[in-house]
Each structure stands twice: as structure tokens, then as C-alpha cells.
PDB file of N, CA and C in Angstrom:
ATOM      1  N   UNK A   1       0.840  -1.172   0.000  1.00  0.00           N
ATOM      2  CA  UNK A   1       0.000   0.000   0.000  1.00  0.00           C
ATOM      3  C   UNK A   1       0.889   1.241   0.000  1.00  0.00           C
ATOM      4  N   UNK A   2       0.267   2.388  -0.959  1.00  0.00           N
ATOM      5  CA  UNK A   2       1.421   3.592  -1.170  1.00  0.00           C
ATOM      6  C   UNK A   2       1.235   4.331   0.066  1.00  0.00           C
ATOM      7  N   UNK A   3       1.792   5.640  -0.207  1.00  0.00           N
ATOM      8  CA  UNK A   3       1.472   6.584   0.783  1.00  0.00           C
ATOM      9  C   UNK A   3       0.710   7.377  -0.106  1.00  0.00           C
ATOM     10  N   UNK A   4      -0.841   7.833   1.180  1.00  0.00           N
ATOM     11  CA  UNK A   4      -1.607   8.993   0.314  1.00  0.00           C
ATOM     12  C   UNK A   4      -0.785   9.837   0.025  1.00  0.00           C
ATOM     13  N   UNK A   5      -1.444  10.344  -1.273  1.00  0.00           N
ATOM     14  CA  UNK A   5      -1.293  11.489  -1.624  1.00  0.00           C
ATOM     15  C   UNK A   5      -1.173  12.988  -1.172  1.00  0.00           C
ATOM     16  N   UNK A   6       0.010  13.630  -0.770  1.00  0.00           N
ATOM     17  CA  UNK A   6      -0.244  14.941  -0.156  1.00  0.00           C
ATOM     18  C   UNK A   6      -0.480  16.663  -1.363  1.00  0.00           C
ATOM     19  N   UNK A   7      -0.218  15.878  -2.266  1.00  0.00           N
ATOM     20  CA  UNK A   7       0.311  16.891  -3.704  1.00  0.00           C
ATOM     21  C   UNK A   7      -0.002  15.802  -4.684  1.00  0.00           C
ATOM     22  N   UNK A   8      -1.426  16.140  -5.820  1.00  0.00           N
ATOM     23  CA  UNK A   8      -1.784  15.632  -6.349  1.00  0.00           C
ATOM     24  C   UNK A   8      -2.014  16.467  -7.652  1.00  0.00           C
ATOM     25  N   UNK A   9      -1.209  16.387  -8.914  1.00  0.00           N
ATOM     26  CA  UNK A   9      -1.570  17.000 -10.314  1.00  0.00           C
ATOM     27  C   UNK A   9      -2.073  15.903 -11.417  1.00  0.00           C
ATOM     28  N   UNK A  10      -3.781  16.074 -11.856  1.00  0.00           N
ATOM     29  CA  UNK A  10      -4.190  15.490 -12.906  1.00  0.00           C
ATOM     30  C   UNK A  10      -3.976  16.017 -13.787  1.00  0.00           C
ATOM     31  N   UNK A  11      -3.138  15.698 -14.988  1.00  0.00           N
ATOM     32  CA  UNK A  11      -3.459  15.914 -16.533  1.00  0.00           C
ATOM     33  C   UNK A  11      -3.307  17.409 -16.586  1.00  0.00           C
ATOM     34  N   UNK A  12      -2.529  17.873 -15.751  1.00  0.00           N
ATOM     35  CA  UNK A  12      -2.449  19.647 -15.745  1.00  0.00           C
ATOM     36  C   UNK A  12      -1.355  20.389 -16.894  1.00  0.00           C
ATOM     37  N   UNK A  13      -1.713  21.319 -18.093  1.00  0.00           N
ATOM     38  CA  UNK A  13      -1.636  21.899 -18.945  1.00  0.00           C
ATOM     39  C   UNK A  13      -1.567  23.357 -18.886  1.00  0.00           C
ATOM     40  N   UNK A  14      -0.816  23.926 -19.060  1.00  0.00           N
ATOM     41  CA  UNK A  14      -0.594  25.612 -19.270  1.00  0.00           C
ATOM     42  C   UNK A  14      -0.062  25.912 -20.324  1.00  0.00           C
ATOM     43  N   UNK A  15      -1.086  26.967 -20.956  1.00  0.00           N
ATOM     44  CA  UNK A  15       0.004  27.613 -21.974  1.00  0.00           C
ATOM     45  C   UNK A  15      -0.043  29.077 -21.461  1.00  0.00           C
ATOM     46  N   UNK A  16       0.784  30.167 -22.231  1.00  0.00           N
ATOM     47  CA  UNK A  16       1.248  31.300 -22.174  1.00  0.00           C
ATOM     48  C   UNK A  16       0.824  31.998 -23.041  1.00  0.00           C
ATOM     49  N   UNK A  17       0.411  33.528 -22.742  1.00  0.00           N
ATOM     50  CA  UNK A  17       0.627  34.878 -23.917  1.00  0.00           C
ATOM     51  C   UNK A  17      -0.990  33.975 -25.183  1.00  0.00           C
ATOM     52  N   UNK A  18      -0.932  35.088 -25.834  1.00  0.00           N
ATOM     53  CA  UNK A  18      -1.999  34.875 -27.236  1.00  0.00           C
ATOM     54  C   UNK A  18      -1.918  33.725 -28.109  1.00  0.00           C
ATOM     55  N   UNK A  19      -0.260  33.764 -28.433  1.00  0.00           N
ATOM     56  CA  UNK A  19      -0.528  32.573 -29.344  1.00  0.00           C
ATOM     57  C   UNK A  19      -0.069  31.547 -29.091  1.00  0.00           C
ATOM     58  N   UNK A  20      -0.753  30.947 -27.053  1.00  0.00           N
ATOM     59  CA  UNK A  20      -0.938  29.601 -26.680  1.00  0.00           C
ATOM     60  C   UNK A  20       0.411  28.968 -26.322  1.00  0.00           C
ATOM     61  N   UNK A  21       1.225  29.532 -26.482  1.00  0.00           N
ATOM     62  CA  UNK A  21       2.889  28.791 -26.080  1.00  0.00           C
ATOM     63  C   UNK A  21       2.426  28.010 -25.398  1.00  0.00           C
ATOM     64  N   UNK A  22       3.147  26.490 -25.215  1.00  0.00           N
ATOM     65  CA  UNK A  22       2.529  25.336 -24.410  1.00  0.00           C
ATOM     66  C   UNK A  22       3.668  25.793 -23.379  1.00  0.00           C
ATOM     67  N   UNK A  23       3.653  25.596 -22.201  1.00  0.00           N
ATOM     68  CA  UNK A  23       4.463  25.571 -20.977  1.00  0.00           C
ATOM     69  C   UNK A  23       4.838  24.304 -20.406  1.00  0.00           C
ATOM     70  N   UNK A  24       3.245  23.447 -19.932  1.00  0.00           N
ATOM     71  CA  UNK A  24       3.086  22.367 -19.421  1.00  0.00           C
ATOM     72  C   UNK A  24       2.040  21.569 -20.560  1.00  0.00           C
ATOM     73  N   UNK A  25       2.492  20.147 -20.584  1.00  0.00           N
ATOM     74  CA  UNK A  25       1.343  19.688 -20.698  1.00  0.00           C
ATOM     75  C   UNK A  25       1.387  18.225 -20.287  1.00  0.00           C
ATOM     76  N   UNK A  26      -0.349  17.844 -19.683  1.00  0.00           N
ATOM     77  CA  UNK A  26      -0.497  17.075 -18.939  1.00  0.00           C
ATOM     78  C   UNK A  26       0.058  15.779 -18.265  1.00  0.00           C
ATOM     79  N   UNK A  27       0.644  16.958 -17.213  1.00  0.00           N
ATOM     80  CA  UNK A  27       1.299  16.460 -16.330  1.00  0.00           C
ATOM     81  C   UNK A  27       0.667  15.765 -15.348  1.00  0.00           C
ATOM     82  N   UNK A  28       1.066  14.515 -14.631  1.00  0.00           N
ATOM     83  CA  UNK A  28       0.503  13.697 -13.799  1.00  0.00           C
ATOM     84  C   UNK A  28       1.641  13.576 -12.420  1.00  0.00           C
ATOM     85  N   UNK A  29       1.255  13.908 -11.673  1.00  0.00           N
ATOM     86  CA  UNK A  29       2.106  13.935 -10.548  1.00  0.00           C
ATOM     87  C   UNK A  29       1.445  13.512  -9.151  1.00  0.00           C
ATOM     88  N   UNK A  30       1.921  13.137  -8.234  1.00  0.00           N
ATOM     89  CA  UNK A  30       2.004  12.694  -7.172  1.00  0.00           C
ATOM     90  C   UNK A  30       2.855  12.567  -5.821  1.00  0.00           C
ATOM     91  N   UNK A  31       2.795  13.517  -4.957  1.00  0.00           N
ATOM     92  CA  UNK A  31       3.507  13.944  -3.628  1.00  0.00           C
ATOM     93  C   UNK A  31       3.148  13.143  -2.383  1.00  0.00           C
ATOM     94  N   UNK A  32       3.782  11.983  -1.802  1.00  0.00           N
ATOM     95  CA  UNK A  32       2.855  12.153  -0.734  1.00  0.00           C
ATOM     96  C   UNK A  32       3.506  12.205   0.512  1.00  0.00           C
ATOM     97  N   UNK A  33       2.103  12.840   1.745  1.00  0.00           N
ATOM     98  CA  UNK A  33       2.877  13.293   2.861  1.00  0.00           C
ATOM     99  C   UNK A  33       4.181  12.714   3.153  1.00  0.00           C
ATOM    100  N   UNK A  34       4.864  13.626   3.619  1.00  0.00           N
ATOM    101  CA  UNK A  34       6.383  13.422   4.086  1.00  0.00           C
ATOM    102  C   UNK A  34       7.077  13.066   2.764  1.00  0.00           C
ATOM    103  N   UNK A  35       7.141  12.947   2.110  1.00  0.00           N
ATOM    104  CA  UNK A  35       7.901  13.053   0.788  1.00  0.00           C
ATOM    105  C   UNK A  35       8.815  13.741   0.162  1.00  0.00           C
ATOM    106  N   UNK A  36       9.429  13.085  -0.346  1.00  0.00           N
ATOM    107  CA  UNK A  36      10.470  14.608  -0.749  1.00  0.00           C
ATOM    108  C   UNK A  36      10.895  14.176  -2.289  1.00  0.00           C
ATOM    109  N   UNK A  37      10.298  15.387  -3.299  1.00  0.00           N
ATOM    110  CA  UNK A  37      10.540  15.414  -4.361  1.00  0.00           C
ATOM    111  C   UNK A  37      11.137  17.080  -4.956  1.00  0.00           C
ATOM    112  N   UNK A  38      12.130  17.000  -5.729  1.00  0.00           N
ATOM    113  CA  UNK A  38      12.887  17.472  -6.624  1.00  0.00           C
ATOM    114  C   UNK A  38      12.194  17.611  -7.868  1.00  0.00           C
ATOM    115  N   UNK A  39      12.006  19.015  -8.568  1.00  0.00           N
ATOM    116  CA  UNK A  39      11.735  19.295  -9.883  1.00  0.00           C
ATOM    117  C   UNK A  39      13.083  19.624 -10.417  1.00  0.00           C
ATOM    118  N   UNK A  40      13.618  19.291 -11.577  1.00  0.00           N
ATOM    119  CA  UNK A  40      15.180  19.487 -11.970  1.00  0.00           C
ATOM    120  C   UNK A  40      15.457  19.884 -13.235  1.00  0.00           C
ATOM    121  N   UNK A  41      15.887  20.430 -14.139  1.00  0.00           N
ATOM    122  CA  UNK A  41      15.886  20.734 -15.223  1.00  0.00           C
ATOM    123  C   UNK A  41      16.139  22.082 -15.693  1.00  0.00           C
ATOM    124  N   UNK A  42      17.061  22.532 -16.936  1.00  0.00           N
ATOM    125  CA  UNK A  42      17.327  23.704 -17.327  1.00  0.00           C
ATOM    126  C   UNK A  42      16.494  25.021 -17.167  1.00  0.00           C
ATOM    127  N   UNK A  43      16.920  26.143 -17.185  1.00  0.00           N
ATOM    128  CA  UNK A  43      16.329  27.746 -17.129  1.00  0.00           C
ATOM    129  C   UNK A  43      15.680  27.327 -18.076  1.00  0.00           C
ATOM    130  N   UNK A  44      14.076  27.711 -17.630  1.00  0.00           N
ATOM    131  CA  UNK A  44      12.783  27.923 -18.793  1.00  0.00           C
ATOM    132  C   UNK A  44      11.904  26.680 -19.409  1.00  0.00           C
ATOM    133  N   UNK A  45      12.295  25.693 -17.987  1.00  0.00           N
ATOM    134  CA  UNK A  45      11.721  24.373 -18.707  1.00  0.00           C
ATOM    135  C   UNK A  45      10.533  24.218 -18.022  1.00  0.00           C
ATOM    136  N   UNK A  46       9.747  25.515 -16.805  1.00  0.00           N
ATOM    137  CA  UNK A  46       8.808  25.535 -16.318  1.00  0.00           C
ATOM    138  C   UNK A  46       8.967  24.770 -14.575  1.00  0.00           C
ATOM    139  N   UNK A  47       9.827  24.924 -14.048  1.00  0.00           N
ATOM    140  CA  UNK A  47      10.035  24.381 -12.651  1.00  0.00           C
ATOM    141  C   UNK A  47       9.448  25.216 -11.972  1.00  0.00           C
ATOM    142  N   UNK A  48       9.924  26.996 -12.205  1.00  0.00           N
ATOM    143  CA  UNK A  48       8.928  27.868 -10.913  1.00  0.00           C
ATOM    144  C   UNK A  48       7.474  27.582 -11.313  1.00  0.00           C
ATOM    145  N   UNK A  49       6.830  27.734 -12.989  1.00  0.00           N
ATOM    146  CA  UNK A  49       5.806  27.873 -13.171  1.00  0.00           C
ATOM    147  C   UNK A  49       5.643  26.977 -12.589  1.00  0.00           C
ATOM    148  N   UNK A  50       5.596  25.633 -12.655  1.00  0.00           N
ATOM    149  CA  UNK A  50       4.952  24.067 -11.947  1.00  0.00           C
ATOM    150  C   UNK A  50       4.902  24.821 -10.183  1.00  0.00           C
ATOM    151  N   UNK A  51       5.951  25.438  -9.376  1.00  0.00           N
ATOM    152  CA  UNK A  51       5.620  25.624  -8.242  1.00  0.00           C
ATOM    153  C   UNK A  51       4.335  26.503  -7.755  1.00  0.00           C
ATOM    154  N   UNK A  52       4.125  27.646  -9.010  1.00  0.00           N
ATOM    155  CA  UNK A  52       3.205  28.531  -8.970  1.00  0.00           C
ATOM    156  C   UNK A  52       1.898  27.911  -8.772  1.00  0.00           C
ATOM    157  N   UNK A  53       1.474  27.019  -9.757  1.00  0.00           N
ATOM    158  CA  UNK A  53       0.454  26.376  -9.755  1.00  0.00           C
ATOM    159  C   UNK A  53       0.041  25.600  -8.405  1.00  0.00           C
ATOM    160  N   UNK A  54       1.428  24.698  -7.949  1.00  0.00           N
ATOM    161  CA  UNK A  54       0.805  23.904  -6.861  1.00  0.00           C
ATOM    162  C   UNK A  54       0.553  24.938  -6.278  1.00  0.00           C
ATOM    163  N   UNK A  55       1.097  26.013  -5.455  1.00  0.00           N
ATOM    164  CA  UNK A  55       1.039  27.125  -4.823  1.00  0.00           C
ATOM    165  C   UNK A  55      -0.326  27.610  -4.717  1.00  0.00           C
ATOM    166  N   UNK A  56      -1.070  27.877  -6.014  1.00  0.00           N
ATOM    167  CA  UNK A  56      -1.898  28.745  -6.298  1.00  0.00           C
ATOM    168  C   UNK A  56      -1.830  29.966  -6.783  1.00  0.00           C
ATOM    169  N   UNK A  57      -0.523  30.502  -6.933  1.00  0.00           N
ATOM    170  CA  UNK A  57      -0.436  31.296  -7.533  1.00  0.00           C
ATOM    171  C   UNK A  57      -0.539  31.698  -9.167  1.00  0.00           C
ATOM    172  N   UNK A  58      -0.636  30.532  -9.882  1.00  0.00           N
ATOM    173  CA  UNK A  58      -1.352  30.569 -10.886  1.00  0.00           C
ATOM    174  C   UNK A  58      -2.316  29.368 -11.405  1.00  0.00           C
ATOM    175  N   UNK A  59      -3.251  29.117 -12.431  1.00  0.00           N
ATOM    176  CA  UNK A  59      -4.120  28.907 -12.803  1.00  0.00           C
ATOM    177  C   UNK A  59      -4.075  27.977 -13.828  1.00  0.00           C
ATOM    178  N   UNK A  60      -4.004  26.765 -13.842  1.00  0.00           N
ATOM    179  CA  UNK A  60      -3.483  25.853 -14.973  1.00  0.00           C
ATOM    180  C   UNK A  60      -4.821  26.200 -15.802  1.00  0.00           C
ATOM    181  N   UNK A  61      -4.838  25.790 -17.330  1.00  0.00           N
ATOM    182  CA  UNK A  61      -6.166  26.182 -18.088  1.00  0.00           C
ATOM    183  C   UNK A  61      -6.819  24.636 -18.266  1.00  0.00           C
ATOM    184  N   UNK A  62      -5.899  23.562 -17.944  1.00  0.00           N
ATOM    185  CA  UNK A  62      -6.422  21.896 -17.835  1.00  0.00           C
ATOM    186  C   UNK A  62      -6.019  21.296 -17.065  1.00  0.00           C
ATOM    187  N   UNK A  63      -6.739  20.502 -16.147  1.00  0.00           N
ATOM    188  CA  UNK A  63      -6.274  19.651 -15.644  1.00  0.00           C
ATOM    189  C   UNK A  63      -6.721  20.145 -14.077  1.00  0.00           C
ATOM    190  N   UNK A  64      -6.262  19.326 -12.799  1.00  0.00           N
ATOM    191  CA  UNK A  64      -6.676  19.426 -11.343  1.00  0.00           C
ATOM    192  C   UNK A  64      -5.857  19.288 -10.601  1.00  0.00           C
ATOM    193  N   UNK A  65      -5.436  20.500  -9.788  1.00  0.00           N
ATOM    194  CA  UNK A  65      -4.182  20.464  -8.848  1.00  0.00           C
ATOM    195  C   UNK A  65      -5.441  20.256  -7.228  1.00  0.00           C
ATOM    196  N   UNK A  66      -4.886  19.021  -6.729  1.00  0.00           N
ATOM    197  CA  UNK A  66      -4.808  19.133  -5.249  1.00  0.00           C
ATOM    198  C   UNK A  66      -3.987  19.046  -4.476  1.00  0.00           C
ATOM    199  N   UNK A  67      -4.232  20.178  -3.232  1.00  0.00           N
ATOM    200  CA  UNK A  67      -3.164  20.084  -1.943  1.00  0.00           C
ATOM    201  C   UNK A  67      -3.919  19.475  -0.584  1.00  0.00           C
ATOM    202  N   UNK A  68      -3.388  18.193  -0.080  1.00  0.00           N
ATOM    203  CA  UNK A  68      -4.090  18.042   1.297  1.00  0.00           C
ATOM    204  C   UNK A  68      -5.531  17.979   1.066  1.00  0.00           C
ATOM    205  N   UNK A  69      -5.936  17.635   0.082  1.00  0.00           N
ATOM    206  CA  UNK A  69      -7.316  17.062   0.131  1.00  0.00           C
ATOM    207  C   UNK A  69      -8.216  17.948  -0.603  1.00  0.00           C
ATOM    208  N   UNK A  70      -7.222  19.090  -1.050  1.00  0.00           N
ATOM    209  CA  UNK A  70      -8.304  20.364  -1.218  1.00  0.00           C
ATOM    210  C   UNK A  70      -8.016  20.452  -2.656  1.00  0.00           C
ATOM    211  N   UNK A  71      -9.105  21.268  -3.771  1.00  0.00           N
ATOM    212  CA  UNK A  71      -8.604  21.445  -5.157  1.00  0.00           C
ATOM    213  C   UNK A  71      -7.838  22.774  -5.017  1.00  0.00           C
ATOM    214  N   UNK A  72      -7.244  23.075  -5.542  1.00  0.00           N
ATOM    215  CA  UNK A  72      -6.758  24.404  -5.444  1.00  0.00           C
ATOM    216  C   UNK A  72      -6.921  25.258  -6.424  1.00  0.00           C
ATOM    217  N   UNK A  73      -7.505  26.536  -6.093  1.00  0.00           N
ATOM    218  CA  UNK A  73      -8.107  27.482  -6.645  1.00  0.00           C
ATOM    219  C   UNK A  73      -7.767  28.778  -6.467  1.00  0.00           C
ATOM    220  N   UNK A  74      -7.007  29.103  -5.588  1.00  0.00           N
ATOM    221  CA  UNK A  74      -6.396  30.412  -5.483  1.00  0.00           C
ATOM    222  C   UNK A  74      -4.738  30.225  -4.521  1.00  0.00           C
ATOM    223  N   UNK A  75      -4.530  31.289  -4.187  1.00  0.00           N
ATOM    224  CA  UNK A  75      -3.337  31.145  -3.497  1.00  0.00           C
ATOM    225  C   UNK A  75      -3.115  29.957  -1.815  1.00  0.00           C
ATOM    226  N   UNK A  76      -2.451  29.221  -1.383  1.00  0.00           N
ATOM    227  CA  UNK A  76      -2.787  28.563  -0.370  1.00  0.00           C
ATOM    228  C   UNK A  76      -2.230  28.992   0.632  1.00  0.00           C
ATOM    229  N   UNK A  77      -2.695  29.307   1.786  1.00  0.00           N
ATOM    230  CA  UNK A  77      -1.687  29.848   2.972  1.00  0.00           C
ATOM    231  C   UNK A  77      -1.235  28.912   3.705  1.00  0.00           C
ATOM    232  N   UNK A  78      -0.867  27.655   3.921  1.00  0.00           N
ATOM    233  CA  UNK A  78      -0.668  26.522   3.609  1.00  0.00           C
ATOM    234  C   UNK A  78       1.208  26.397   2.770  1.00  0.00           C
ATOM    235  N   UNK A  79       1.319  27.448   2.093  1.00  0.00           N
ATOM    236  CA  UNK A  79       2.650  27.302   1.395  1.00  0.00           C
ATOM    237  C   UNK A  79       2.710  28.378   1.132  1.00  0.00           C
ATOM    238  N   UNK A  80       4.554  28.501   1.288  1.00  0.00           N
ATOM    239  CA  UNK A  80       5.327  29.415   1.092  1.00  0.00           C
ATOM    240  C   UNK A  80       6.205  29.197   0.387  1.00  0.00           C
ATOM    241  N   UNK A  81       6.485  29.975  -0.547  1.00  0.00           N
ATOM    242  CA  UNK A  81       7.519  30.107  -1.692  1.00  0.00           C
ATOM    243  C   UNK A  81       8.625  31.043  -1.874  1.00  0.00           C
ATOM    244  N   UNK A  82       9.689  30.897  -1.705  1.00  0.00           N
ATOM    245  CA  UNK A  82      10.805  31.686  -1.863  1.00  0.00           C
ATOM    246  C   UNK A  82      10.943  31.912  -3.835  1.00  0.00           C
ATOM    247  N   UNK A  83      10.974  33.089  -3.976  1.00  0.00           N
ATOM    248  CA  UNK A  83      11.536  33.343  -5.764  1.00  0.00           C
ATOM    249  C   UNK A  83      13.136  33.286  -5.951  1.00  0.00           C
ATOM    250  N   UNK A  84      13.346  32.989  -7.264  1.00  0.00           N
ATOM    251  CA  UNK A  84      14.591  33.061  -7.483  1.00  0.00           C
ATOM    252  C   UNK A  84      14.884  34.787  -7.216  1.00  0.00           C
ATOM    253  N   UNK A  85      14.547  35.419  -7.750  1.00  0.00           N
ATOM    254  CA  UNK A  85      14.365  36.747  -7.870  1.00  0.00           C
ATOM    255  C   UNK A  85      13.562  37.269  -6.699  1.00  0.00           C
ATOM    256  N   UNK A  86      14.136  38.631  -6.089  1.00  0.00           N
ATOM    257  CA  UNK A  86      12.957  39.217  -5.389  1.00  0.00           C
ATOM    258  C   UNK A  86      11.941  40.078  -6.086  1.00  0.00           C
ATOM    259  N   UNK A  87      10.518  39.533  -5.631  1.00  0.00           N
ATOM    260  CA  UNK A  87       9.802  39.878  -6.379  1.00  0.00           C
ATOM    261  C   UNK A  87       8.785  40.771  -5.668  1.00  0.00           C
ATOM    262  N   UNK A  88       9.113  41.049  -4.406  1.00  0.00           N
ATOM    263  CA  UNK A  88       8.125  41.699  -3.209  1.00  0.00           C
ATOM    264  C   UNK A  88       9.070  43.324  -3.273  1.00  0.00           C
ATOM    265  N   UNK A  89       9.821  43.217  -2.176  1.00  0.00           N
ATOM    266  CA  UNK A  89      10.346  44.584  -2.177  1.00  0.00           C
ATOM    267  C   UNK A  89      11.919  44.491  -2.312  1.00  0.00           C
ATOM    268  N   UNK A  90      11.934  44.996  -3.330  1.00  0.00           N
ATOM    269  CA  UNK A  90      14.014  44.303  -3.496  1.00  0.00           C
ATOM    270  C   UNK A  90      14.989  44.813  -2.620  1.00  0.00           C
ATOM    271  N   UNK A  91      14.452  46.113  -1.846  1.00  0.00           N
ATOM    272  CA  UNK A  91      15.384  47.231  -1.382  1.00  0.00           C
ATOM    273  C   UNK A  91      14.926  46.801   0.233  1.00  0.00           C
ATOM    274  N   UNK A  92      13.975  45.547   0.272  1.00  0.00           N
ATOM    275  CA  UNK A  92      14.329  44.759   1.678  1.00  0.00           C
ATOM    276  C   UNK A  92      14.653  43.466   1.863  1.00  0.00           C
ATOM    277  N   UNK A  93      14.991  43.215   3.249  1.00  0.00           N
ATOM    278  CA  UNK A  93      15.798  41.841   3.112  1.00  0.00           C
ATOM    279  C   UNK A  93      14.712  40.703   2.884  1.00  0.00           C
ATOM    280  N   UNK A  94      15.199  39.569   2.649  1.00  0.00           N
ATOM    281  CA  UNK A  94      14.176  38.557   2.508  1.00  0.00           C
ATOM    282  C   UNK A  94      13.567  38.492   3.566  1.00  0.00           C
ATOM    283  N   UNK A  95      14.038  38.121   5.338  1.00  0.00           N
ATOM    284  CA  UNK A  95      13.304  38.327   6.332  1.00  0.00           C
ATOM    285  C   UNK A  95      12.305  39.483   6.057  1.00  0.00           C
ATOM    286  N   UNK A  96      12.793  40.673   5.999  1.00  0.00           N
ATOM    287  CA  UNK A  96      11.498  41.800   6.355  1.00  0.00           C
ATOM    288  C   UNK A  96      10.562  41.890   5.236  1.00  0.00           C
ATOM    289  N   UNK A  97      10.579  41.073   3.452  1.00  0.00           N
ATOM    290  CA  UNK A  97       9.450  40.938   3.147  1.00  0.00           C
ATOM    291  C   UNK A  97       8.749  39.393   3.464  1.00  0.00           C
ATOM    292  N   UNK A  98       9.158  38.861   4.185  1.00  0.00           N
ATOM    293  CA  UNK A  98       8.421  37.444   4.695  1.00  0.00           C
ATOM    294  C   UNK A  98       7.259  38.412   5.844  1.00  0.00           C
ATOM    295  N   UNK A  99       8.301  39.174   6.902  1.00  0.00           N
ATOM    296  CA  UNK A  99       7.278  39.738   7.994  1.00  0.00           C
ATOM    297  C   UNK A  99       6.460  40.684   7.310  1.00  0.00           C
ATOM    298  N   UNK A 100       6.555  41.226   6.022  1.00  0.00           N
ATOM    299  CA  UNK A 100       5.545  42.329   5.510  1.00  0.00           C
ATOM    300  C   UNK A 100       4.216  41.052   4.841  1.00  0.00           C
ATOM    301  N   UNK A 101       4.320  39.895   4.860  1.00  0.00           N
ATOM    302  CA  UNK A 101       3.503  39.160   4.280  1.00  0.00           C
ATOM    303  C   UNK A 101       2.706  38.558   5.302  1.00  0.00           C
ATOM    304  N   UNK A 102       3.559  38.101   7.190  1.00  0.00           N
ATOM    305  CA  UNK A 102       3.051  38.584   7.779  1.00  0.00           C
ATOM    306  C   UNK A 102       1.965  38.674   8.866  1.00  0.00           C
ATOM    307  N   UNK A 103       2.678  40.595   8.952  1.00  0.00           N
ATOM    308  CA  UNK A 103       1.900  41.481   9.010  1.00  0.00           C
ATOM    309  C   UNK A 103       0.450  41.390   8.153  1.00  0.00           C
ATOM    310  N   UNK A 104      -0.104  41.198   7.190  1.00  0.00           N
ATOM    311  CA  UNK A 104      -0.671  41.444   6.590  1.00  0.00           C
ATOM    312  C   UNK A 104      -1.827  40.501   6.953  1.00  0.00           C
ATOM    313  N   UNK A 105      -1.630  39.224   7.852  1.00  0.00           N
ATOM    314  CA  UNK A 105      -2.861  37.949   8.631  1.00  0.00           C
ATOM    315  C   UNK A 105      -3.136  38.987   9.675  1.00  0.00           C
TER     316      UNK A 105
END
């Protein structure tokens, strides 16, 4: 018997911009609690995008991301994501935009 599922992607698909750039496509994945998996692969092969999605921070156009039992549909507070890039306030440290995020519960 496996271990449930903690991070579950059906058949999930993204494309990009107007004319549809494929990003992802249907991807089948499976996390489960206590697990530890690695996404690996060259600049631009879609590793942050794939994190965005589980995240919630973005919106696959096919397919069904669940976290912990739940579908996911918007951002999860539940997970936190560090960027390669700072993408909050650059001219503060990573600590003080973690506490400006927060501040903000």
C-alpha cells in the first residue's frame, strides 16, 4: 500500500501569452505526505511555473491540482515560496518581506 497522496496533479496543462505557447502539458504527478521530491531541469523548462500552480499562484487552463485534500483554486496559505528573484520589495531583506507578508494575517 502507497502513501496517500499529499500533492496531487491530474493531466495539468498551461500555456502562455496569445498565441498559446505550451508551458506544461499534462502532467501527472504525485507527492505524498512526508515526501520529498525534486523538480530538476534547465532555465525555462517551467520548474517555478509548476511551483506557482501547486502554490496557487497561478491557474493551470487543464487539468486538477490538489493540496491536502483540497482542489486548489487560489493562493494557499498553507505554502510558502521563496523566488529566485525578489519579487516583493528588493530594497528589503528577505526576512522583512516574509514579515511584511506577515503582518498582513
Amino acid at each position: 500500500m502507497g502513501v496517500e497522496a499529499f500533492v496531487e496533479l491530474k493531466n495539468v496543462s498551461l500555456t502562455y501569452g496569445g498565441a498559446g505557447d505550451l508551458v506544461l502539458k499534462g502532467l501527472d504527478l504525485d507527492v505524498g505526505r512526508g515526501e520529498f521530491a525534486a523538480v530538476v531541469g534547465p532555465s525555462g523548462c517551467g520548474k517555478s511555473t509548476l511551483m506557482k500552480l501547486v502554490s496557487g499562484l497561478m491557474q493551470a487552463y487543464e487539468g486538477e491540482i490538489i493540496v491536502a485534500g483540497q482542489r486548489v483554486t487560489g493562493p494557499l496559505k498553507i505554502v510558502g515560496m521563496a523566488f529566485q528573484n525578489p519579487t516583493l520589495l528588493p530594497w528589503r531583506s528577505t526576512l522583512d518581506n516574509i514579515l511584511t507578508q506577515v503582518a498582513s494575517y
